[in-house]
Protein backbone atom coordinates (compact mmCIF):
# COMPACT_ATOMS: atom_id res chain seq x y z
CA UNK A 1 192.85 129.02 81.61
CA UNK A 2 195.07 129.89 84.30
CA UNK A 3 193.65 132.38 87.24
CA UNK A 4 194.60 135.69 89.61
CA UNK A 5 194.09 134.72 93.16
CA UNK A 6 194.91 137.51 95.85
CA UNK A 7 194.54 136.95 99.70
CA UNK A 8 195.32 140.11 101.86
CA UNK A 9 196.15 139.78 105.60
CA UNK A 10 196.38 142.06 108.14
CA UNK A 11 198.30 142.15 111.52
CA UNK A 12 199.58 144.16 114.32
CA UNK A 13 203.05 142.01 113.99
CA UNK A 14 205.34 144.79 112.68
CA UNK A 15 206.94 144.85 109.19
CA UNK A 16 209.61 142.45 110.83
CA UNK A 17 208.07 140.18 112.76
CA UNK A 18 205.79 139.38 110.08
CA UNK A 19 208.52 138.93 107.38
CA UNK A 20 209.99 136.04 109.94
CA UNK A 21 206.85 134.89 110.76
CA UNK A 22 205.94 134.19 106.61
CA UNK A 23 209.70 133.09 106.03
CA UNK A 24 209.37 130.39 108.64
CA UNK A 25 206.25 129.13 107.49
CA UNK A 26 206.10 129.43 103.76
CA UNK A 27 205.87 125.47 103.58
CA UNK A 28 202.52 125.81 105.25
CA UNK A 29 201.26 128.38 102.57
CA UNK A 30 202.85 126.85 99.98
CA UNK A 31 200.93 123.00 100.45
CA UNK A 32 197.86 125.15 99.89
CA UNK A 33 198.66 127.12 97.33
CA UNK A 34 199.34 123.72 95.62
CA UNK A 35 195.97 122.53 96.31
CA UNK A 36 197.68 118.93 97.91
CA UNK A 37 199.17 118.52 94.40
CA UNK A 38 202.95 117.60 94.11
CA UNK A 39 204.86 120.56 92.73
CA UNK A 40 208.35 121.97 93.32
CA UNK A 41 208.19 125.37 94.65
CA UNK A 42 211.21 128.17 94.33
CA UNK A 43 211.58 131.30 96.35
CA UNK A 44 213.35 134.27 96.79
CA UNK A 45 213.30 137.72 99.05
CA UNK A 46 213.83 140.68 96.75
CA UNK A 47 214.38 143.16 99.76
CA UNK A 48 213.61 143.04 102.43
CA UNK A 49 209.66 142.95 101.57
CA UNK A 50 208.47 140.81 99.07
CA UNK A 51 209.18 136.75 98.66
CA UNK A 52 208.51 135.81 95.02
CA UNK A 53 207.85 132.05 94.08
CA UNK A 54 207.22 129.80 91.20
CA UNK A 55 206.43 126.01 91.30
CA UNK A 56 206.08 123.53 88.83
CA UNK A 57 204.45 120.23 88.97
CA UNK A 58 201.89 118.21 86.50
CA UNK A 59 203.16 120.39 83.66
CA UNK A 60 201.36 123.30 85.40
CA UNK A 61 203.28 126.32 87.21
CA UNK A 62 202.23 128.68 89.61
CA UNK A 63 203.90 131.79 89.93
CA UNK A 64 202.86 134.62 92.84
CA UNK A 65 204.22 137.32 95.36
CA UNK A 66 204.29 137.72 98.91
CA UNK A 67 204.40 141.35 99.57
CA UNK A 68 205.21 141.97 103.68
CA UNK A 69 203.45 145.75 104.35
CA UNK A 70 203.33 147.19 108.37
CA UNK A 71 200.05 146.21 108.75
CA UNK A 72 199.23 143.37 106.67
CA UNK A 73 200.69 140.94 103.79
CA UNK A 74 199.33 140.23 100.44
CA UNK A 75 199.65 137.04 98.84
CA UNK A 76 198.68 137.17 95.14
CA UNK A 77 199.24 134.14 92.93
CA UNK A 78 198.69 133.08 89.54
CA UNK A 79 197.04 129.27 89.37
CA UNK A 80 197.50 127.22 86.26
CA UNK A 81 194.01 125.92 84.27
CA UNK A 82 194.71 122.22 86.21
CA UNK A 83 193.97 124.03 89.82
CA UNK A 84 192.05 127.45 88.68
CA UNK A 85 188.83 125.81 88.86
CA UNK A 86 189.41 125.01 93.00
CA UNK A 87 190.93 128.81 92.96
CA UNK A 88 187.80 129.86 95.90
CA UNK A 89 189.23 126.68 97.82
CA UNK A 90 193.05 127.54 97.55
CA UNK A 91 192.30 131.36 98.45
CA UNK A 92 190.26 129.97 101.72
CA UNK A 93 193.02 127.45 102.84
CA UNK A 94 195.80 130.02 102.26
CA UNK A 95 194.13 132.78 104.09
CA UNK A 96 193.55 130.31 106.76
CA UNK A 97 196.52 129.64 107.31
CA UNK A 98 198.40 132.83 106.84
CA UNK A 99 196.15 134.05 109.51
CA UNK A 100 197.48 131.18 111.80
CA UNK A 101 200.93 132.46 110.86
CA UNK A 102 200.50 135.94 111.84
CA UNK A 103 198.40 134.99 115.04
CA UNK A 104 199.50 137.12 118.18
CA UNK A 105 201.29 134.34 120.51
């Protein structure tokens, strides 16, 4: 049975700045929200605001939003039944490193 994960992020980036900043490093998010596996992942901006993405892999897909607010981004995806049961683990590593993404530098 697949599974809802949602991982919410905040920063004092700017609606910009924090668009780039996710852009740039969606590989990064992306190897965790794969859980290591080997899928294919597809993205798109609608707007200026929110990156959709789907990945396949394993017969399993993973679909999920990246929604880019002022003050923080939420990342809500929906794991298949082959990686739902490490869901706690892929919400941990993705948070982790979104919040290296949006780090002030």
């Amino acid at each position: 049975m697949s599974r809802k994960i949602t991982v919410t992020l905040s920063h004092d980036l700017g609606k910009d700045e924090a668009r780039r900043r996710i852009s740039d490093g969606f590989d990064k998010l992306r190897n965790g929200l794969a859980g290591g596996m080997m899928f294919q992942f597809a993205q798109s901006w609608s707007g200026a605001d929110k990156l959709s993405f789907t990945a396949k892999g394993l017969g399993q897909n993973i679909s999920g939003e990246i929604d880019i607010f002022p003050q923080h981004v939420r990342i809500e995806a929906t794991l298949p039944t082959l990686l739902a049961v490490i869901a706690e683990t892929i919400a941990g590593k993705v948070e982790r490193d979104g919040r290296l993404l949006l780090e002030k530098k």
